[in-house]
Protein backbone atom coordinates (compact mmCIF):
# COMPACT_ATOMS: atom_id res chain seq x y z
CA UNK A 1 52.91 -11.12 -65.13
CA UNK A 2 49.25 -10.22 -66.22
CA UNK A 3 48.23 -13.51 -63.85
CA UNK A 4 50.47 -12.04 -61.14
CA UNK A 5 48.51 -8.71 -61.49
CA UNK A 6 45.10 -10.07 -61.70
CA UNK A 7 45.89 -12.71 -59.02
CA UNK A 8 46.76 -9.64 -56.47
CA UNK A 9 43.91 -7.51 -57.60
CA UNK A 10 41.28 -10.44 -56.88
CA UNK A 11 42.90 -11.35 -53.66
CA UNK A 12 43.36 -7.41 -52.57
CA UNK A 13 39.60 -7.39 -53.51
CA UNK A 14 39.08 -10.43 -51.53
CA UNK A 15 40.51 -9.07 -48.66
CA UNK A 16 38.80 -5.52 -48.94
CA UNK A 17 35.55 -7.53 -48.98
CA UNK A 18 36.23 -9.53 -45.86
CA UNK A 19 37.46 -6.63 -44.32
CA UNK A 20 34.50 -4.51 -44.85
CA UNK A 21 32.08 -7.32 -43.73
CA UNK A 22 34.11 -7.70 -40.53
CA UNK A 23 34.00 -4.28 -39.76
CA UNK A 24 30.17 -3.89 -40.56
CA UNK A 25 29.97 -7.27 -38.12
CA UNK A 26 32.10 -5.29 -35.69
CA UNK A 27 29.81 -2.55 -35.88
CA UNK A 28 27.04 -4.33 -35.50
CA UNK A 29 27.79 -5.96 -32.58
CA UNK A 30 28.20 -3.22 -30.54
CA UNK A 31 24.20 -3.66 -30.02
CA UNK A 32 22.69 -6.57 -28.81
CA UNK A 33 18.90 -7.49 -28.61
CA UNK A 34 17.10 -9.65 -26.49
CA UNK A 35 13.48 -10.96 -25.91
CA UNK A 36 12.02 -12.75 -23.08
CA UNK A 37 8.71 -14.94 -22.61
CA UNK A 38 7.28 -16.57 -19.16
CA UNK A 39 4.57 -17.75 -16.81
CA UNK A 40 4.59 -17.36 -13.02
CA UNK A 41 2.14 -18.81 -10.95
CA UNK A 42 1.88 -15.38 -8.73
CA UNK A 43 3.05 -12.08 -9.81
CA UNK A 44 4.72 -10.58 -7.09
CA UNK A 45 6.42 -7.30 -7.00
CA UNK A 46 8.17 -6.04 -4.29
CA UNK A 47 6.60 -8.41 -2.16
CA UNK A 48 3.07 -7.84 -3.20
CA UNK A 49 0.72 -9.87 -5.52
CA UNK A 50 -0.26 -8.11 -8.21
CA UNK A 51 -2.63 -10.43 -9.66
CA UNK A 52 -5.10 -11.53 -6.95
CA UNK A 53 -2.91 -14.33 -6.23
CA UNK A 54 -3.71 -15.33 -9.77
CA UNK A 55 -1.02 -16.89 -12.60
CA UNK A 56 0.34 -14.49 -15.02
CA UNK A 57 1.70 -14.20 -18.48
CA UNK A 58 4.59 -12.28 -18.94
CA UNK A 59 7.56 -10.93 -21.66
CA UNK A 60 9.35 -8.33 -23.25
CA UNK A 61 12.34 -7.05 -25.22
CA UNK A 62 15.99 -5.36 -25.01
CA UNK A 63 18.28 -3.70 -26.22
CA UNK A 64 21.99 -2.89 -25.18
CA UNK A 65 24.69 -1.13 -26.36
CA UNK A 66 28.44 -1.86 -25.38
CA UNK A 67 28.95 1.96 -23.71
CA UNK A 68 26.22 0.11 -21.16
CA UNK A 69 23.31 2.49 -22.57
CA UNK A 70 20.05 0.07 -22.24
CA UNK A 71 16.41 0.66 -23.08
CA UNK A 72 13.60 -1.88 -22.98
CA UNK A 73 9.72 -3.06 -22.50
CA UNK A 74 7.93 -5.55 -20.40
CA UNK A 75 4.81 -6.18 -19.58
CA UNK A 76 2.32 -8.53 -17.45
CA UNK A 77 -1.27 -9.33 -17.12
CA UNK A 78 -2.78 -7.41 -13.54
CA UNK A 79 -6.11 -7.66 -11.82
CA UNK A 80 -8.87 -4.88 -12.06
CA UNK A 81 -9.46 -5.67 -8.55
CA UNK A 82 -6.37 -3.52 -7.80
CA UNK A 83 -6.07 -1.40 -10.62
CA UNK A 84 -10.00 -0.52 -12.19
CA UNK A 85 -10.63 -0.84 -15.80
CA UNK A 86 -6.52 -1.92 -15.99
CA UNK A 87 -6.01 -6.11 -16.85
CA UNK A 88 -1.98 -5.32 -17.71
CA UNK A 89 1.12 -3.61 -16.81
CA UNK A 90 3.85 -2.18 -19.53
CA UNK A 91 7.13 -1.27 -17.73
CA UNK A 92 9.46 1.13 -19.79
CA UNK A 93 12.90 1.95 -19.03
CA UNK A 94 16.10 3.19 -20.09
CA UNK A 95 19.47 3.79 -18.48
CA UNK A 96 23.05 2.72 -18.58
CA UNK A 97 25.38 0.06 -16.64
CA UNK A 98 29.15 0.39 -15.93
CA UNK A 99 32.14 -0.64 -14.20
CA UNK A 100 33.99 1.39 -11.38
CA UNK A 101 37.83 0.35 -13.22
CA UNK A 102 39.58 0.93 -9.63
CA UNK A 103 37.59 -2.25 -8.03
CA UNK A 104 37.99 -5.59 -10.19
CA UNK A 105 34.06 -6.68 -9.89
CA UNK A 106 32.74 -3.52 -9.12
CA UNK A 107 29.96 -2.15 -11.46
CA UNK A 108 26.54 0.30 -11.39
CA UNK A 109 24.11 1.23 -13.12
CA UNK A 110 21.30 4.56 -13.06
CA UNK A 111 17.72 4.33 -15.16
CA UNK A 112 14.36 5.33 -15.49
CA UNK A 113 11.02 3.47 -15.19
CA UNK A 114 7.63 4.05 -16.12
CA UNK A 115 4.67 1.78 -15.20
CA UNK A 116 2.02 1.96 -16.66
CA UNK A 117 -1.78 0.54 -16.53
CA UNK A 118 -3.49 1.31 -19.75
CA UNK A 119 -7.28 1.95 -18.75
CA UNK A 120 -6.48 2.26 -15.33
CA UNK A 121 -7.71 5.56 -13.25
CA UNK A 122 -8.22 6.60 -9.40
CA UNK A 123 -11.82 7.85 -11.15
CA UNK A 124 -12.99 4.42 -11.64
CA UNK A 125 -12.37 3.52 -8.48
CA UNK A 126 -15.78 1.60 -6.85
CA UNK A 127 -15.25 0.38 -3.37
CA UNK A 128 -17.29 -1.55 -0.68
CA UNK A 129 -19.02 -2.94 -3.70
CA UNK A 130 -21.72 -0.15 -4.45
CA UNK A 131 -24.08 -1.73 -6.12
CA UNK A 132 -24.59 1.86 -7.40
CA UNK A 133 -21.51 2.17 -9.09
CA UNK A 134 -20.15 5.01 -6.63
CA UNK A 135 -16.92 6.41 -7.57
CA UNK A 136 -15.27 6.79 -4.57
CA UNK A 137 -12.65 9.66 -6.24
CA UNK A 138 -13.77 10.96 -8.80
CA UNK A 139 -11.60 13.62 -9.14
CA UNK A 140 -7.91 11.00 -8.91
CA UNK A 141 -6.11 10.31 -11.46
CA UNK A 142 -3.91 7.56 -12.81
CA UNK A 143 -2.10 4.56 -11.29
CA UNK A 144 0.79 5.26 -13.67
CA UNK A 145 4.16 5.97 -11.86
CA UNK A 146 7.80 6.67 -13.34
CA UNK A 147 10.88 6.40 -10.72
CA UNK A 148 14.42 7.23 -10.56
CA UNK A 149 16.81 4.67 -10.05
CA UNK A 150 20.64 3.86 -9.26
CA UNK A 151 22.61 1.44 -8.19
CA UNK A 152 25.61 -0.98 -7.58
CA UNK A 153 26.91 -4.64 -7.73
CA UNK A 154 29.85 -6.65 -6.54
CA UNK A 155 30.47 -10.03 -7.24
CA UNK A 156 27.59 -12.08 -6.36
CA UNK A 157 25.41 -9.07 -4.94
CA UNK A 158 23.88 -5.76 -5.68
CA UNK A 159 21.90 -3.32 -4.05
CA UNK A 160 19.61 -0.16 -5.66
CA UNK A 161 17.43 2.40 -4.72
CA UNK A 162 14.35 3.81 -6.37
CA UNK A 163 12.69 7.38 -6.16
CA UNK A 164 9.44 8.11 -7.16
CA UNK A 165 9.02 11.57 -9.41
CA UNK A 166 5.55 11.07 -9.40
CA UNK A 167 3.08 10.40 -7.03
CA UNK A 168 2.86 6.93 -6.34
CA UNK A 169 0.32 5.33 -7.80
CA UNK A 170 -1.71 8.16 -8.30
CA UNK A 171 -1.69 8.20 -4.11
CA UNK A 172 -2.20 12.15 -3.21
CA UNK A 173 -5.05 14.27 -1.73
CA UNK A 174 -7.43 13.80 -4.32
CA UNK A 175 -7.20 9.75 -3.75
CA UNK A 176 -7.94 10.05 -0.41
CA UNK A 177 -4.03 10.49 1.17
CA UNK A 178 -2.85 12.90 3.17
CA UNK A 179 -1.27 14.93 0.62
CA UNK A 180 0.84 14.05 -2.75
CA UNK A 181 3.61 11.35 -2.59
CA UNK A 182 6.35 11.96 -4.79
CA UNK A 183 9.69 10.98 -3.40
CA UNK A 184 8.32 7.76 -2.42
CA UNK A 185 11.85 5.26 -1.92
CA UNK A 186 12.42 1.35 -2.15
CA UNK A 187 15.88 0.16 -1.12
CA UNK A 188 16.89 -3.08 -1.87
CA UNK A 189 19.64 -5.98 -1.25
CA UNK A 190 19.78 -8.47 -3.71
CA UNK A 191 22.01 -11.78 -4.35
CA UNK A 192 22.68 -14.48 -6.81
CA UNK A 193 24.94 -16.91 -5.84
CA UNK A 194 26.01 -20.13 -7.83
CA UNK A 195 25.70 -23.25 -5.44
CA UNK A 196 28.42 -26.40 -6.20
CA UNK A 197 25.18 -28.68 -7.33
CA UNK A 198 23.26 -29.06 -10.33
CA UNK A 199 24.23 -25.61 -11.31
CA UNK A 200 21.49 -23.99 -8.79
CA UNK A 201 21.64 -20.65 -8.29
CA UNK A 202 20.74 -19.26 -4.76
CA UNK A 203 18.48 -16.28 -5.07
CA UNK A 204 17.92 -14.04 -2.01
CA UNK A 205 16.72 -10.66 -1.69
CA UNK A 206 15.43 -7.92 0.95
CA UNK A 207 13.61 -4.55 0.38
CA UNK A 208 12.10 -1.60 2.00
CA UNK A 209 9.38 0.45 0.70
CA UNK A 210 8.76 4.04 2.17
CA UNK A 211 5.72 5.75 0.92
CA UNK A 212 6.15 9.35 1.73
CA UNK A 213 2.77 10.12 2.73
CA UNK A 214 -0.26 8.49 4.36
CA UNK A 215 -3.96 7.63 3.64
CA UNK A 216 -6.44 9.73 5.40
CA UNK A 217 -9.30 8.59 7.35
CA UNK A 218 -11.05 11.79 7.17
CA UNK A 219 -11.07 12.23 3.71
CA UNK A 220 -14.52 13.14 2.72
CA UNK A 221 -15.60 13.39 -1.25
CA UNK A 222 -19.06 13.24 -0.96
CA UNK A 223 -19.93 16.88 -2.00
CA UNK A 224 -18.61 15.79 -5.66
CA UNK A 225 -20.23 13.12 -6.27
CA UNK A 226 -17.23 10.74 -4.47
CA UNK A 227 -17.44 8.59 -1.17
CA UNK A 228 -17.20 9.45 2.04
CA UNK A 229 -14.08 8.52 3.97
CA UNK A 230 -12.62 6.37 0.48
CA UNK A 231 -8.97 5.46 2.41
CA UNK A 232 -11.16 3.79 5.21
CA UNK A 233 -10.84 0.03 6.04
CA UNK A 234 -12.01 -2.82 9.10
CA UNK A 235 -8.08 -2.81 10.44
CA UNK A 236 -7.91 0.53 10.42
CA UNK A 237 -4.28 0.72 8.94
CA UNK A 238 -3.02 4.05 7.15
CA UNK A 239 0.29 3.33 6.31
CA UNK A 240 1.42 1.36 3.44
CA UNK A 241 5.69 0.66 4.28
CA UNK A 242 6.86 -2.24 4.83
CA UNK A 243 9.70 -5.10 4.26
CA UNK A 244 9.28 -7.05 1.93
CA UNK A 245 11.89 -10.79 1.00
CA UNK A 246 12.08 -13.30 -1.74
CA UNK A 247 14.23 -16.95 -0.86
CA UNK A 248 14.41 -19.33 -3.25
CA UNK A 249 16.32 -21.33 -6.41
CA UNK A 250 16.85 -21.28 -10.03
CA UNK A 251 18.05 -23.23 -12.54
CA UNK A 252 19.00 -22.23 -16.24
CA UNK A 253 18.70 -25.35 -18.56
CA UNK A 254 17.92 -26.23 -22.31
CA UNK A 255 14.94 -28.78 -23.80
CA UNK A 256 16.61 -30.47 -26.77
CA UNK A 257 18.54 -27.59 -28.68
CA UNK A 258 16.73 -24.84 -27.20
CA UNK A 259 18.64 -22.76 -24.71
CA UNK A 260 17.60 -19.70 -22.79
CA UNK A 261 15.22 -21.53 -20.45
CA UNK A 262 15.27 -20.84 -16.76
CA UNK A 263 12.80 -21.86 -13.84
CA UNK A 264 12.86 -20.49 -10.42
CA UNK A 265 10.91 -21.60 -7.38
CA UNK A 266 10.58 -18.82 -4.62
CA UNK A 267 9.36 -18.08 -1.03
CA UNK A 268 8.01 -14.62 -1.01
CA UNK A 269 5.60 -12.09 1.00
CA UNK A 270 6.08 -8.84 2.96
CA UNK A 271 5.53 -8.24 6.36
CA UNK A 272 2.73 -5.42 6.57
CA UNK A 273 -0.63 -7.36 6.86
CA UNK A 274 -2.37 -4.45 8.70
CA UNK A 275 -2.64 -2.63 5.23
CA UNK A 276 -2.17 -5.02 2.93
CA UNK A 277 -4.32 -7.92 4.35
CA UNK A 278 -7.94 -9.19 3.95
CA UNK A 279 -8.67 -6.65 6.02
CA UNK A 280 -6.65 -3.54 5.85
CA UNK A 281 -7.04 -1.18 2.51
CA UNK A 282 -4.50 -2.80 0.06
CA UNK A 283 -6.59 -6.38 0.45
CA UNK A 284 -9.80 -4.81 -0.60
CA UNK A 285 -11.23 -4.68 -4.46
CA UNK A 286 -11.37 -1.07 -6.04
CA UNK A 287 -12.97 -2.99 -8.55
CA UNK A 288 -16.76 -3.10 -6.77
CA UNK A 289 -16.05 -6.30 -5.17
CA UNK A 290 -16.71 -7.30 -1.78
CA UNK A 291 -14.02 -9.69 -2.15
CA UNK A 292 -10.76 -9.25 0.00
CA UNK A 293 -7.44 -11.08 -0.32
CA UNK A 294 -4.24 -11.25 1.71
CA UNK A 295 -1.57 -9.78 -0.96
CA UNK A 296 1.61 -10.06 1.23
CA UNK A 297 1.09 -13.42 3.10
CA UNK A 298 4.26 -15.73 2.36
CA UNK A 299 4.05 -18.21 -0.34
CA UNK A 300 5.92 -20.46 -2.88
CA UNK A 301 5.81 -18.88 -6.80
CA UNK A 302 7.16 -21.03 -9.52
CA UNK A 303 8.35 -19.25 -12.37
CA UNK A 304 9.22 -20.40 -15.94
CA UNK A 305 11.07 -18.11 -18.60
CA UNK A 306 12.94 -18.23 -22.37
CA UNK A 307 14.80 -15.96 -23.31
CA UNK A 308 15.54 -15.39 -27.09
């Protein structure tokens, strides 16, 4: 009887312990967090290079909830030449993902985004390589930018769209535009689709940018200490928009027991070289360079990742 009795109390406490551990497992799974390391050997976004068609070091962290909630850094190595006194780029951003329960396959999702360029600034802007140091705008401020974003996904494709609630890039009057640009959009079309060998995956993916505003000419800061006509350049291009496409493969694989690895090999590029050429205004150093580059010609980028 007393072995009875002590037999159910141990296995009652036995089974109170199990259950409490599953439910604290339970509870903790609910979250989920995630880190990611990599190297691409051009960082382009949205169809520009934002490293001088340099490599680039990249990673960061996330973390998830099951309701969909999401929040997360990342962050990248840039070139002064585009953003002065700036060598990196820390992305922050927050929203949530879901399913639409009346289409099987059918989800979206709606965030935030910050990017930021710590040390970057309009003010340190030098171009045509002064060799007096001449800030062009000395009254602009910085390259940071925060958008709005939403969008949706269906089987092997997704598409979003991103608002600007700041001026972007710092672009407005006192940088030489034609006034402040703030609901600045990017649409884009995006697809990942498994192919039947080697377990590729075929990556495609089309986008729009539409700056909502346009540099001025005319602009003329010289009475404060600035440069005269700063937005000026040889192809005399003003306007920034264009379409921008990314082609290409990846592959997820393991070396030895480590999993989480993926490589990608990509054709990339935009298709405004007016602007964003050697010689239009987005080519040029702010950084009081002479040098030029092309930053949307097409070209291959090989990319290598982990993921914790």
């Amino acid at each position: 009887m007393r072995q009875s009795i002590l037999l159910t109390a141990v296995l009652s406490a036995l089974s109170f312990a199990q259950a409490s551990y599953a439910a604290e497992e339970e509870a903790k799974s609910a979250w989920a967090a995630t880190a990611n390391v990599g190297v691409v050997s051009d960082y382009y976004a949205r169809g520009i290079s934002q490293n001088w068609h340099k490599p680039a070091v990249q990673g960061g962290i996330d973390i998830t909830h099951d309701s969909g909630f999401y929040v997360g850094t990342w962050g990248s190595n840039v070139t002064p030449n585009t953003f002065p006194d700036a060598t990196g780029e820390i992305d922050v951003y927050g929203g949530y993902n879901g399913t639409i329960s009346a289409v099987d396959g059918l989800g979206w999702t709606a965030g935030l985004i910050s990017y930021l360029y710590p040390g970057g600034s309009w003010k340190k802007y030098n171009a045509y390589g002064d060799p007096a140091g001449l800030r062009q705008t000395p009254k602009g401020g910085k390259w940071n930018t925060t958008e709005a974003n939403i969008g949706i996904s269906y089987s092997y494709f997704s598409a979003k769209l991103s608002y600007t609630l700041t001026d972007w890039f710092g672009a407005e009057k006192d940088t030489g535009w034609d006034g402040g640009t703030k609901g600045t959009t990017y649409v884009e079309l995006n697809m990942a689709y498994p192919l039947p060998w080697w377990e590729l995956m075929l990556v495609g993916h089309v986008g729009h940018l539409n700056v909502n505003g346009k540099l001025d000419p005319a602009a003329d800061f010289s009475a404060i200490g600035g440069g005269a006509a700063p937005s000026s350049s040889i192809s005399g291009a003003t306007n920034p928009d264009y379409t921008d496409y990314k082609i290409g493969l990846s592959k997820a694989f393991k070396i030895g027991s480590a999993e989480g690895w993926t490589a990608g090999l990509y054709w990339v590029g935009a298709n405004n070289s007016r602007y964003w050429g050697d010689k239009g205004y987005g080519g040029t150093s702010f950084n009081g360079s002479p040098e030029t580059k092309n930053l949307n010609d097409g070209r291959a980028v090989f990319t290598l990742t982990r993921t914790f």
